[in-house]
Every structure is written in C-alpha cells, then in structure tokens.
PDB file of N, CA and C in Angstrom:
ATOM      1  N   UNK A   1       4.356  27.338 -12.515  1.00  0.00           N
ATOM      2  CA  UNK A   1       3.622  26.085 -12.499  1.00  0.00           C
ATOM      3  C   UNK A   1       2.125  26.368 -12.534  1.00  0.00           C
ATOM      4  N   UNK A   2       1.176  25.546 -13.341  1.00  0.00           N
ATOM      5  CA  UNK A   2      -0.289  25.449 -12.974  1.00  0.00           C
ATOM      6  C   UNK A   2      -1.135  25.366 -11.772  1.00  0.00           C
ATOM      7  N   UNK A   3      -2.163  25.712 -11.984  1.00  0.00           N
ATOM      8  CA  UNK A   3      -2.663  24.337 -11.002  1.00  0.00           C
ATOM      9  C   UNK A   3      -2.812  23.234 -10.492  1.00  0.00           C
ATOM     10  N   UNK A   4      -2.795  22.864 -11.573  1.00  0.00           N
ATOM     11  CA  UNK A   4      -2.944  21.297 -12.362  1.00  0.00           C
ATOM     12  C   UNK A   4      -1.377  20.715 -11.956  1.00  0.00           C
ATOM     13  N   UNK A   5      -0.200  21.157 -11.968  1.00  0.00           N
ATOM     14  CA  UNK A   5       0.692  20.706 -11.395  1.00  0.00           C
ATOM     15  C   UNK A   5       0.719  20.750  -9.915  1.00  0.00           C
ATOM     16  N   UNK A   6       0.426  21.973  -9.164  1.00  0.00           N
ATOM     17  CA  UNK A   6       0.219  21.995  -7.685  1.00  0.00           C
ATOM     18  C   UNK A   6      -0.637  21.170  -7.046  1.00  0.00           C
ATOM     19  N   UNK A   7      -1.456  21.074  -7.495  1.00  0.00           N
ATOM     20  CA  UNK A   7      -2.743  19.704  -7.033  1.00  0.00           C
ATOM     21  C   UNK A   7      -1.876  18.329  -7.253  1.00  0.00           C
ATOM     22  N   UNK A   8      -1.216  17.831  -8.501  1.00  0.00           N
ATOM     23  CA  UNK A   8      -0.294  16.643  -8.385  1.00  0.00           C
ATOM     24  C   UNK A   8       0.255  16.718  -6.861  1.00  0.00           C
ATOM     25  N   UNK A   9       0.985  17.780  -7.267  1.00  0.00           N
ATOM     26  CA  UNK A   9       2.442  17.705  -6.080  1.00  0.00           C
ATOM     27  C   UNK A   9       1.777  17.896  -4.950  1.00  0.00           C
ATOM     28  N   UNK A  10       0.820  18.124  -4.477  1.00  0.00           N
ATOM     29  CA  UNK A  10       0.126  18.111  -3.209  1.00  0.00           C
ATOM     30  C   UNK A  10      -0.504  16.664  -3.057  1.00  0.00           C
ATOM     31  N   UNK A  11      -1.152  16.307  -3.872  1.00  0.00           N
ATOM     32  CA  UNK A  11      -1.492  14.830  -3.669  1.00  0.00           C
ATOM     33  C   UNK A  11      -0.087  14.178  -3.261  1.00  0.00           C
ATOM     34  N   UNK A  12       0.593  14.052  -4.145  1.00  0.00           N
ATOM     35  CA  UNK A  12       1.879  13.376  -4.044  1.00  0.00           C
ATOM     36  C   UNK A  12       1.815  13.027  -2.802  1.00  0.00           C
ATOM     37  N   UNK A  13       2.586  14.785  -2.355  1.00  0.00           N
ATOM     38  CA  UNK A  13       3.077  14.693  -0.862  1.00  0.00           C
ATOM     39  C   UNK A  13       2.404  14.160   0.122  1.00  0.00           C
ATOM     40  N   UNK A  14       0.742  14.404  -0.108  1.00  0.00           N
ATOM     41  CA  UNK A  14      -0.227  13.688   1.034  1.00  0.00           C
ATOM     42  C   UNK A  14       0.092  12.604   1.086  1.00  0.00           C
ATOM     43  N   UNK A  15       0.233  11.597   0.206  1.00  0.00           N
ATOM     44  CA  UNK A  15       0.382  10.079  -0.040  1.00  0.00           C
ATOM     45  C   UNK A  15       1.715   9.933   0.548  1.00  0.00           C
ATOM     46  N   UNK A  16       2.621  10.484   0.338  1.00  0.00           N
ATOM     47  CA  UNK A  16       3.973   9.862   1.022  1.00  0.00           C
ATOM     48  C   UNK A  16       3.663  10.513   2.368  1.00  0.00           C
ATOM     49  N   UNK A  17       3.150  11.665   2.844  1.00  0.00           N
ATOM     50  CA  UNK A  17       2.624  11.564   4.077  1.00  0.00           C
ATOM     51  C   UNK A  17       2.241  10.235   4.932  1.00  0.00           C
ATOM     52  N   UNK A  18       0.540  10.135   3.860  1.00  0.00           N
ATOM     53  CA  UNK A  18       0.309   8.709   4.899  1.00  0.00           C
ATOM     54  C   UNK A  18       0.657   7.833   4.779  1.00  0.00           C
ATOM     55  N   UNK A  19       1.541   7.481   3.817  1.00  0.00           N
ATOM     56  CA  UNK A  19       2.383   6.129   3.333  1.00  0.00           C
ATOM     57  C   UNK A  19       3.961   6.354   4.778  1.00  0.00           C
ATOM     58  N   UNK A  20       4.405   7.081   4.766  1.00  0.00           N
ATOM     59  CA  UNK A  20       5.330   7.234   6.012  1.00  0.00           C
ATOM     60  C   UNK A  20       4.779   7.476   7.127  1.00  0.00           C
ATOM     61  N   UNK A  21       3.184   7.716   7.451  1.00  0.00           N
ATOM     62  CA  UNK A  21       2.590   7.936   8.542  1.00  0.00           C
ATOM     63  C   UNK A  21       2.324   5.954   9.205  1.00  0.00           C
ATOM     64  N   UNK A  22       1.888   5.269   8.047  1.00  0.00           N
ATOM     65  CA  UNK A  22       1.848   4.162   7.915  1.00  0.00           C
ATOM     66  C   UNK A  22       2.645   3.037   8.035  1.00  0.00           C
ATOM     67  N   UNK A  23       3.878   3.120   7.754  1.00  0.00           N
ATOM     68  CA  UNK A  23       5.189   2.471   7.816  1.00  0.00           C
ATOM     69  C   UNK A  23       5.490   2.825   9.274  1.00  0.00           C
ATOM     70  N   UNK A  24       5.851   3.967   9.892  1.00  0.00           N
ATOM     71  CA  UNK A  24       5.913   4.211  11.334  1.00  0.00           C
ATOM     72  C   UNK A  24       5.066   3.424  12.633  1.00  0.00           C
ATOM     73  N   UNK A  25       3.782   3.274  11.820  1.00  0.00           N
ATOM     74  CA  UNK A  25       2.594   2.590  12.501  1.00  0.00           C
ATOM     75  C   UNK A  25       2.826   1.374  12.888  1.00  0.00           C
ATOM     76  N   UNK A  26       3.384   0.760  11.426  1.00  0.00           N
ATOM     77  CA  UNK A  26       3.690  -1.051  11.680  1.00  0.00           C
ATOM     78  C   UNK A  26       4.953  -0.909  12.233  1.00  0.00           C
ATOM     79  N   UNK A  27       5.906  -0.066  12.000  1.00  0.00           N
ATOM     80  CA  UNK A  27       7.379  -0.119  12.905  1.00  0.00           C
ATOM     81  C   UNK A  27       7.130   0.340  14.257  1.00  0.00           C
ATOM     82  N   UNK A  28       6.412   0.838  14.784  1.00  0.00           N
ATOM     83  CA  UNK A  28       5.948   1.321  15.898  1.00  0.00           C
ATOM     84  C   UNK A  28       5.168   0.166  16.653  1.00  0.00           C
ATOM     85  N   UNK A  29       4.417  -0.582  16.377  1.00  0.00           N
ATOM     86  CA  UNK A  29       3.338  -1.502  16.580  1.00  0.00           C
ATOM     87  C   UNK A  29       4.318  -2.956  16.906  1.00  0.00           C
ATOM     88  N   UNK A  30       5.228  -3.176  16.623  1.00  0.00           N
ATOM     89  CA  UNK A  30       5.909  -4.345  16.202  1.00  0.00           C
ATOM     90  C   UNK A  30       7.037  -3.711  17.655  1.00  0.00           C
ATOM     91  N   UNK A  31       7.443  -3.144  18.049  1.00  0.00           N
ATOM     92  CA  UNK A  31       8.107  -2.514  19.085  1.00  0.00           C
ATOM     93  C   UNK A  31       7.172  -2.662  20.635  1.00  0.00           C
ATOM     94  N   UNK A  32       6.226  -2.064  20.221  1.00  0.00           N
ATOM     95  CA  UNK A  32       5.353  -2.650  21.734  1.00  0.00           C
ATOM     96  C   UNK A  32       4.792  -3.524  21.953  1.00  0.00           C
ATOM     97  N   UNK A  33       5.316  -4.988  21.462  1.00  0.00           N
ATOM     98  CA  UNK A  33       4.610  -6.032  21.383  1.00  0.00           C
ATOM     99  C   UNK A  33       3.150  -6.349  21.203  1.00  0.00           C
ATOM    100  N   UNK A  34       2.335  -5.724  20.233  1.00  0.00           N
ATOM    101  CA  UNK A  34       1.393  -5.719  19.893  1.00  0.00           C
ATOM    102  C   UNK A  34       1.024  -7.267  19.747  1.00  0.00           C
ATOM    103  N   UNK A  35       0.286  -8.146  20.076  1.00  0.00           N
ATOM    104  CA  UNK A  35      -0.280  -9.313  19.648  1.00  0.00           C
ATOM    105  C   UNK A  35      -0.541  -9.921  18.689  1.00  0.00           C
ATOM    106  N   UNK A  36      -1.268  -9.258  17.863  1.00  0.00           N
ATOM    107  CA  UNK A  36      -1.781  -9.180  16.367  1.00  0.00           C
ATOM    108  C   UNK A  36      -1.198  -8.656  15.296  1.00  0.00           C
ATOM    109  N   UNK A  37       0.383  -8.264  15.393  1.00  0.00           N
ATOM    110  CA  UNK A  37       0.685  -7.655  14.830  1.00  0.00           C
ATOM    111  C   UNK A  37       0.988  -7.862  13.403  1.00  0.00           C
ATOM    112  N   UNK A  38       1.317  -9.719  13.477  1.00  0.00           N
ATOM    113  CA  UNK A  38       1.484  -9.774  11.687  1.00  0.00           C
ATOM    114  C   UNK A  38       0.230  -9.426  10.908  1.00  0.00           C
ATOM    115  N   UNK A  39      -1.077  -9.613  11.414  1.00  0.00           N
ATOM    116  CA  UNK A  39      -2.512  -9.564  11.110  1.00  0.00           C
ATOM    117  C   UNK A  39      -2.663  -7.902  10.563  1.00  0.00           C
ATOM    118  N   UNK A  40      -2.217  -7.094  11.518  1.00  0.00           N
ATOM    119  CA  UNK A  40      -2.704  -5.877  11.148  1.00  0.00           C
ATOM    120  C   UNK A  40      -1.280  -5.303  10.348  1.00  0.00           C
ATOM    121  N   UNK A  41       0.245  -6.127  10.233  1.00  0.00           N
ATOM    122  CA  UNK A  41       1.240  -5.727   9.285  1.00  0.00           C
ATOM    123  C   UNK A  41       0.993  -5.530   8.012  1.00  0.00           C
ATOM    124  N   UNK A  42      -0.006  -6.833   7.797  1.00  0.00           N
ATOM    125  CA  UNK A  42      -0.164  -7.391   6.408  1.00  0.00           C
ATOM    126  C   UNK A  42      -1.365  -5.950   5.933  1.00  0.00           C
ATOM    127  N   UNK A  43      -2.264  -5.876   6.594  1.00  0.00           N
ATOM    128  CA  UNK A  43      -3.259  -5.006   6.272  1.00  0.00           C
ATOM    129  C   UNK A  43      -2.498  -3.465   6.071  1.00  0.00           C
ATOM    130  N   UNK A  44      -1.575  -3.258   6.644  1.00  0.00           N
ATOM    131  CA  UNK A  44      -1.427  -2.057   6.447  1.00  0.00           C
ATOM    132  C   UNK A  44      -0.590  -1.981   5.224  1.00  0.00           C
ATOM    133  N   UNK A  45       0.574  -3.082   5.296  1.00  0.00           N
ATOM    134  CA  UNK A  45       1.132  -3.169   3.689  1.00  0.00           C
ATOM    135  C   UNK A  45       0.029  -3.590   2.417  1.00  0.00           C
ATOM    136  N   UNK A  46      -1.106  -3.691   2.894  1.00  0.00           N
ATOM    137  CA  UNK A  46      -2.076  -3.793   1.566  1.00  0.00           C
ATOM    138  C   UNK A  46      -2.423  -2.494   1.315  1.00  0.00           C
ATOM    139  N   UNK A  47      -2.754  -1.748   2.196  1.00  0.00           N
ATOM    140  CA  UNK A  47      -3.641  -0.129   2.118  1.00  0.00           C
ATOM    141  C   UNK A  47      -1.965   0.751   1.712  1.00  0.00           C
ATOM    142  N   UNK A  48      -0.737   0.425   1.706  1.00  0.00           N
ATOM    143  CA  UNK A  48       0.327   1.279   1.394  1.00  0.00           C
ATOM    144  C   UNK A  48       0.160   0.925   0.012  1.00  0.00           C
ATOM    145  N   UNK A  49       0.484  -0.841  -0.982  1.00  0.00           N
ATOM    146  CA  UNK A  49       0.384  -0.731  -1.997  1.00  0.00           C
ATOM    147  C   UNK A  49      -0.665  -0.633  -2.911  1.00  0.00           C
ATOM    148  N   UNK A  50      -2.161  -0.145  -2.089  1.00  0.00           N
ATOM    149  CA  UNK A  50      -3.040   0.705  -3.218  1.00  0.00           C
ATOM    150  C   UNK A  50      -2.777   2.151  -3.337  1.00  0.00           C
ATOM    151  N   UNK A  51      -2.037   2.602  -2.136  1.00  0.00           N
ATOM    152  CA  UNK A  51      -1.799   4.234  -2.298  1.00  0.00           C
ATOM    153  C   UNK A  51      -0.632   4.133  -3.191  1.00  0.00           C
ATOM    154  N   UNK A  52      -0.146   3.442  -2.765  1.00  0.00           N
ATOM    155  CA  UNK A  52       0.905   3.247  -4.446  1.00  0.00           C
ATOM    156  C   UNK A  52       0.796   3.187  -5.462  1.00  0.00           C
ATOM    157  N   UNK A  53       0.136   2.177  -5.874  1.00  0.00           N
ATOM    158  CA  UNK A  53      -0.561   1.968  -6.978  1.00  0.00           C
ATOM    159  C   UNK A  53      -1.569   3.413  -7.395  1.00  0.00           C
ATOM    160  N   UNK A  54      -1.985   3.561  -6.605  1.00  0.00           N
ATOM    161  CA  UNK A  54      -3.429   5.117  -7.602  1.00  0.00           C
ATOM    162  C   UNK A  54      -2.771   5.789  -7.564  1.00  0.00           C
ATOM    163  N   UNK A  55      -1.898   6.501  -5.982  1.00  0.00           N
ATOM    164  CA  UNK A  55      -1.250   7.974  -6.864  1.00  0.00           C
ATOM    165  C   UNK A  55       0.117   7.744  -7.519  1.00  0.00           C
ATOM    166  N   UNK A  56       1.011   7.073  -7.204  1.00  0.00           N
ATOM    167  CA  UNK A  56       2.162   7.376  -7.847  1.00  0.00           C
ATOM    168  C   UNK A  56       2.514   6.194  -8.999  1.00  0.00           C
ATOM    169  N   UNK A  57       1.706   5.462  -9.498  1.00  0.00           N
ATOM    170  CA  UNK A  57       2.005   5.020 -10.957  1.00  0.00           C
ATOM    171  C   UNK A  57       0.950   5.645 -11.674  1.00  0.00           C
ATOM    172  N   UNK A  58       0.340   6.296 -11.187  1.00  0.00           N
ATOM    173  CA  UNK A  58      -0.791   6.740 -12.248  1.00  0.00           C
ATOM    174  C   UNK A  58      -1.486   6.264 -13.117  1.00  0.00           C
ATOM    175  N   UNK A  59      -2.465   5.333 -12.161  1.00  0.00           N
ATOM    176  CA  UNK A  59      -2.946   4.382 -13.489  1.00  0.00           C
ATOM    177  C   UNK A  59      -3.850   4.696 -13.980  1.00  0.00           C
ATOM    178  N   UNK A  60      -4.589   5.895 -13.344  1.00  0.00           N
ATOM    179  CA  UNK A  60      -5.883   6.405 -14.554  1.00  0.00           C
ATOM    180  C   UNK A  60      -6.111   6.905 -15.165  1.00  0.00           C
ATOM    181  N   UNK A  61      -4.567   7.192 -15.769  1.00  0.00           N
ATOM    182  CA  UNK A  61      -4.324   7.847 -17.378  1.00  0.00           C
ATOM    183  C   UNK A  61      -3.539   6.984 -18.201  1.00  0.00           C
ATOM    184  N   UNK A  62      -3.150   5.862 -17.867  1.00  0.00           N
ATOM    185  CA  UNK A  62      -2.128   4.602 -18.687  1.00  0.00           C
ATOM    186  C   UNK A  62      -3.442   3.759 -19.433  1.00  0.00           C
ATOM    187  N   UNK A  63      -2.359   2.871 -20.197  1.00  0.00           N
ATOM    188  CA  UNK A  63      -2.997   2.416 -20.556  1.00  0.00           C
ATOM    189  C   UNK A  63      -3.660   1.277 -20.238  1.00  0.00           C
ATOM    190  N   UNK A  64      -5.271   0.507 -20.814  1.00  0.00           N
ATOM    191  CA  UNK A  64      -5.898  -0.232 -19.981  1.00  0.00           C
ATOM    192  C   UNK A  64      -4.397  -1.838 -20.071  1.00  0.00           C
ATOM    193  N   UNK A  65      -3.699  -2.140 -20.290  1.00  0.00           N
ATOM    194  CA  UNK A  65      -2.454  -3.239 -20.500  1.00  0.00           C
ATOM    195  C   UNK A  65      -2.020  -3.191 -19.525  1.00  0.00           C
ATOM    196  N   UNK A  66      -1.577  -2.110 -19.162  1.00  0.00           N
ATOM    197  CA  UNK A  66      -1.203  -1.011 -18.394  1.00  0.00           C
ATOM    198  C   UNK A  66      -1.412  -1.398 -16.479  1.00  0.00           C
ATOM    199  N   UNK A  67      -2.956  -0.974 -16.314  1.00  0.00           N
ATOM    200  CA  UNK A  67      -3.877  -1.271 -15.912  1.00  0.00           C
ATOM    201  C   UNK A  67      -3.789  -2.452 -15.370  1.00  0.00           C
ATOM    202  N   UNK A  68      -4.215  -3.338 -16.491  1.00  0.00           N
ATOM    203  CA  UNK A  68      -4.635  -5.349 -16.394  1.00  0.00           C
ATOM    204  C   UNK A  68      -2.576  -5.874 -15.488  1.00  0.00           C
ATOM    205  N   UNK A  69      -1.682  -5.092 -15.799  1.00  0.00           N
ATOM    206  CA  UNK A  69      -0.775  -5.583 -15.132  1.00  0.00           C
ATOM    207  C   UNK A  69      -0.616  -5.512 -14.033  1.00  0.00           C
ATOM    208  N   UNK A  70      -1.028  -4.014 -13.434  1.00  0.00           N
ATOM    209  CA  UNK A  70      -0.789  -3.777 -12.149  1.00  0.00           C
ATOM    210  C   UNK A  70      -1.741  -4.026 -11.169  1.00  0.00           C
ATOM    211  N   UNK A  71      -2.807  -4.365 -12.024  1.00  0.00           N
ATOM    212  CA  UNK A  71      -4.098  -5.327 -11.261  1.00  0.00           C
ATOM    213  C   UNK A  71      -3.803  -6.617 -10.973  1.00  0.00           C
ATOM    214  N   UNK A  72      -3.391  -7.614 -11.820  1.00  0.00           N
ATOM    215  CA  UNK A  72      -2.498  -8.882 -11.264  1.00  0.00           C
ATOM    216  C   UNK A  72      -1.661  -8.677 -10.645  1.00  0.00           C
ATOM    217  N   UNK A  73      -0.658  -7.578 -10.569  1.00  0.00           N
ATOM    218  CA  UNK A  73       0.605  -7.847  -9.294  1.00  0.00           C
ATOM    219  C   UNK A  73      -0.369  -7.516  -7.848  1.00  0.00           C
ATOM    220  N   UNK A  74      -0.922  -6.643  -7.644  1.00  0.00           N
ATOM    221  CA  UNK A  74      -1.558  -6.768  -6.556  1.00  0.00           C
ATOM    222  C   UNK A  74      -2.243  -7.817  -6.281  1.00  0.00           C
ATOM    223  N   UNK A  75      -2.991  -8.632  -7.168  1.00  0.00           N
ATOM    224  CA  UNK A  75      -3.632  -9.758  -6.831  1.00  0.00           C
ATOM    225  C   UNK A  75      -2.447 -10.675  -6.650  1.00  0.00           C
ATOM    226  N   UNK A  76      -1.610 -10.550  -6.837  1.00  0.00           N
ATOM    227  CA  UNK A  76      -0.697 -12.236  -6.277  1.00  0.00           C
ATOM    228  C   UNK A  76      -0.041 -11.683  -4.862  1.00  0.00           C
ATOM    229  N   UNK A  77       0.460 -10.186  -5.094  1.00  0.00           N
ATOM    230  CA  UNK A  77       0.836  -9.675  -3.597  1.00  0.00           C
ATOM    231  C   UNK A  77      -0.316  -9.757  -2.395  1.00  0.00           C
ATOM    232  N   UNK A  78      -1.309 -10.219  -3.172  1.00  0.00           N
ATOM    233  CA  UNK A  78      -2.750 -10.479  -2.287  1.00  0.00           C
ATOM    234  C   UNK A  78      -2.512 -12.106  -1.962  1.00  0.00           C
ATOM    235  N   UNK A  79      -2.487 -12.547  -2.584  1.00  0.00           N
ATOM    236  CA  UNK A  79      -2.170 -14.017  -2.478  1.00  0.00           C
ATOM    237  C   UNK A  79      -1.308 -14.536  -1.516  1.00  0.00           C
ATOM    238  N   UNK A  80      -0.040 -13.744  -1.853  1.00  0.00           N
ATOM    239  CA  UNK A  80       1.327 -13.874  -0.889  1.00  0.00           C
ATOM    240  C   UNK A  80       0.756 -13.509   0.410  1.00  0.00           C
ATOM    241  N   UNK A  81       0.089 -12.553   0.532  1.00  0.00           N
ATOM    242  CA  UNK A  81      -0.413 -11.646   2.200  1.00  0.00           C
ATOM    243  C   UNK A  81      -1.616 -12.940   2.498  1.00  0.00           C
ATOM    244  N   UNK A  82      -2.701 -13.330   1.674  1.00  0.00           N
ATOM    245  CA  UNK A  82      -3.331 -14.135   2.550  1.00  0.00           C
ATOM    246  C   UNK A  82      -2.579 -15.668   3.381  1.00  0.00           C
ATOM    247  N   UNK A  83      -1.236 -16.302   1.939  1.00  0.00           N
ATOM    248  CA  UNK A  83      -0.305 -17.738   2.517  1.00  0.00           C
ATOM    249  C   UNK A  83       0.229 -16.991   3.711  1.00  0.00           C
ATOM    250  N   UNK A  84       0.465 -16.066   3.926  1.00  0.00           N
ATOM    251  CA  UNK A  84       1.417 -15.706   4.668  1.00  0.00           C
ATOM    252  C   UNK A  84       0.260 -15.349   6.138  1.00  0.00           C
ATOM    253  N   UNK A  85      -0.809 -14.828   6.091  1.00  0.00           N
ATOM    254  CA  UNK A  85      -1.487 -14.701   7.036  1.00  0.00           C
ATOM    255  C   UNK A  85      -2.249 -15.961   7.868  1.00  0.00           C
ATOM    256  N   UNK A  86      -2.344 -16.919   6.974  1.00  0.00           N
ATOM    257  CA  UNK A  86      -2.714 -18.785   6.811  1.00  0.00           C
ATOM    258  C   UNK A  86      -1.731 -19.420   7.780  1.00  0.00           C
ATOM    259  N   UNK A  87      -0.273 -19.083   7.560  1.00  0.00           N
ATOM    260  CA  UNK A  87       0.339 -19.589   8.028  1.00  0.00           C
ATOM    261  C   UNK A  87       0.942 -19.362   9.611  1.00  0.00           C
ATOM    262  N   UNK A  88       0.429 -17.900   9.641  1.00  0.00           N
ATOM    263  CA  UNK A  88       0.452 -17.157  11.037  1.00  0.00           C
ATOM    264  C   UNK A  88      -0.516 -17.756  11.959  1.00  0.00           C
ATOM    265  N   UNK A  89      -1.308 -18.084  11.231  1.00  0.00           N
ATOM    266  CA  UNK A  89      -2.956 -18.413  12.064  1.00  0.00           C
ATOM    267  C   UNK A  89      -2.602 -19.814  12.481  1.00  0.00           C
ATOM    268  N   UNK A  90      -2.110 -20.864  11.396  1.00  0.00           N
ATOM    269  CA  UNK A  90      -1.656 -21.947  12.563  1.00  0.00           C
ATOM    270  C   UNK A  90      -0.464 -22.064  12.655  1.00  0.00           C
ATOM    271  N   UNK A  91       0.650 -21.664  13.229  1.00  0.00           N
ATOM    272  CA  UNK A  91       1.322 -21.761  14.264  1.00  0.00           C
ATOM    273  C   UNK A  91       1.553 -21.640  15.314  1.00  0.00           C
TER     274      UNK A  91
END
C-alpha cells in the first residue's frame, strides 16, 4: 500500500473513532438524566453527519452535482433538527 492509502485508512479510522466516541456520548448522556439532553442530542447528531459527510462520502473529489446534493440533504436534516428542537422548547 502507499501512503496515500495509509493516510485514507487512518483518517477513516479517526472518524469512526470520534463518530463512536460521539454516539456513546449522547447514549451515555440520555442515561444520566442529563436535562438538556435533546438540545445537545441534536447538536451532536449534526457534528456526526458533517464527519460523515467530509470523510466518508468524499466529497472533495466528486462531482460539484455531487456536492449541490449532499449540501441540500444536510440542509433539510438541518431543518428537521431545528422543528424538532422548536418543538422541545415549547413543551
């Protein structure tokens, strides 16, 4: 293998690192009755699907179509996280 492949596969792994370091956090957080917890759920499932999005679809070698798609799904999964945070706030 290259370099250039070992540097992938090390990124990779970092990312599913803090992407499972992250998931533990909100499953962990939600167990000790944290207060705030849908508030800081939502935030952490936003910061998992940009580490998603940059390292493992690879969007900064696709194409810009490519790109413009997976930029709107995050913006409506943004959308969904703010109705959904709206609706936490008044109940």
């Amino acid at each position: 293998m290259t370099d250039r492949h070992l540097d992938e596969a090390a990124r990779h792994l970092l990312a599913l690192g803090v992407l499972l370091a992250l998931q533990y956090t909100s499953f962990g957080l939600h167990y000790i009755g944290f207060e705030r917890y849908a508030v800081v759920a939502l935030v952490i499932a936003g910061v998992m699907v940009v580490i998603s999005a940059l390292v493992f679809m690879d969007l900064r070698r696709s194409l810009p179509v490519t790109r413009l798609v997976a930029v709107i799904a995050v913006l409506f999964i943004a959308l969904l996280c703010l109705g959904v945070a709206g609706d936490v706030a008044y109940r």
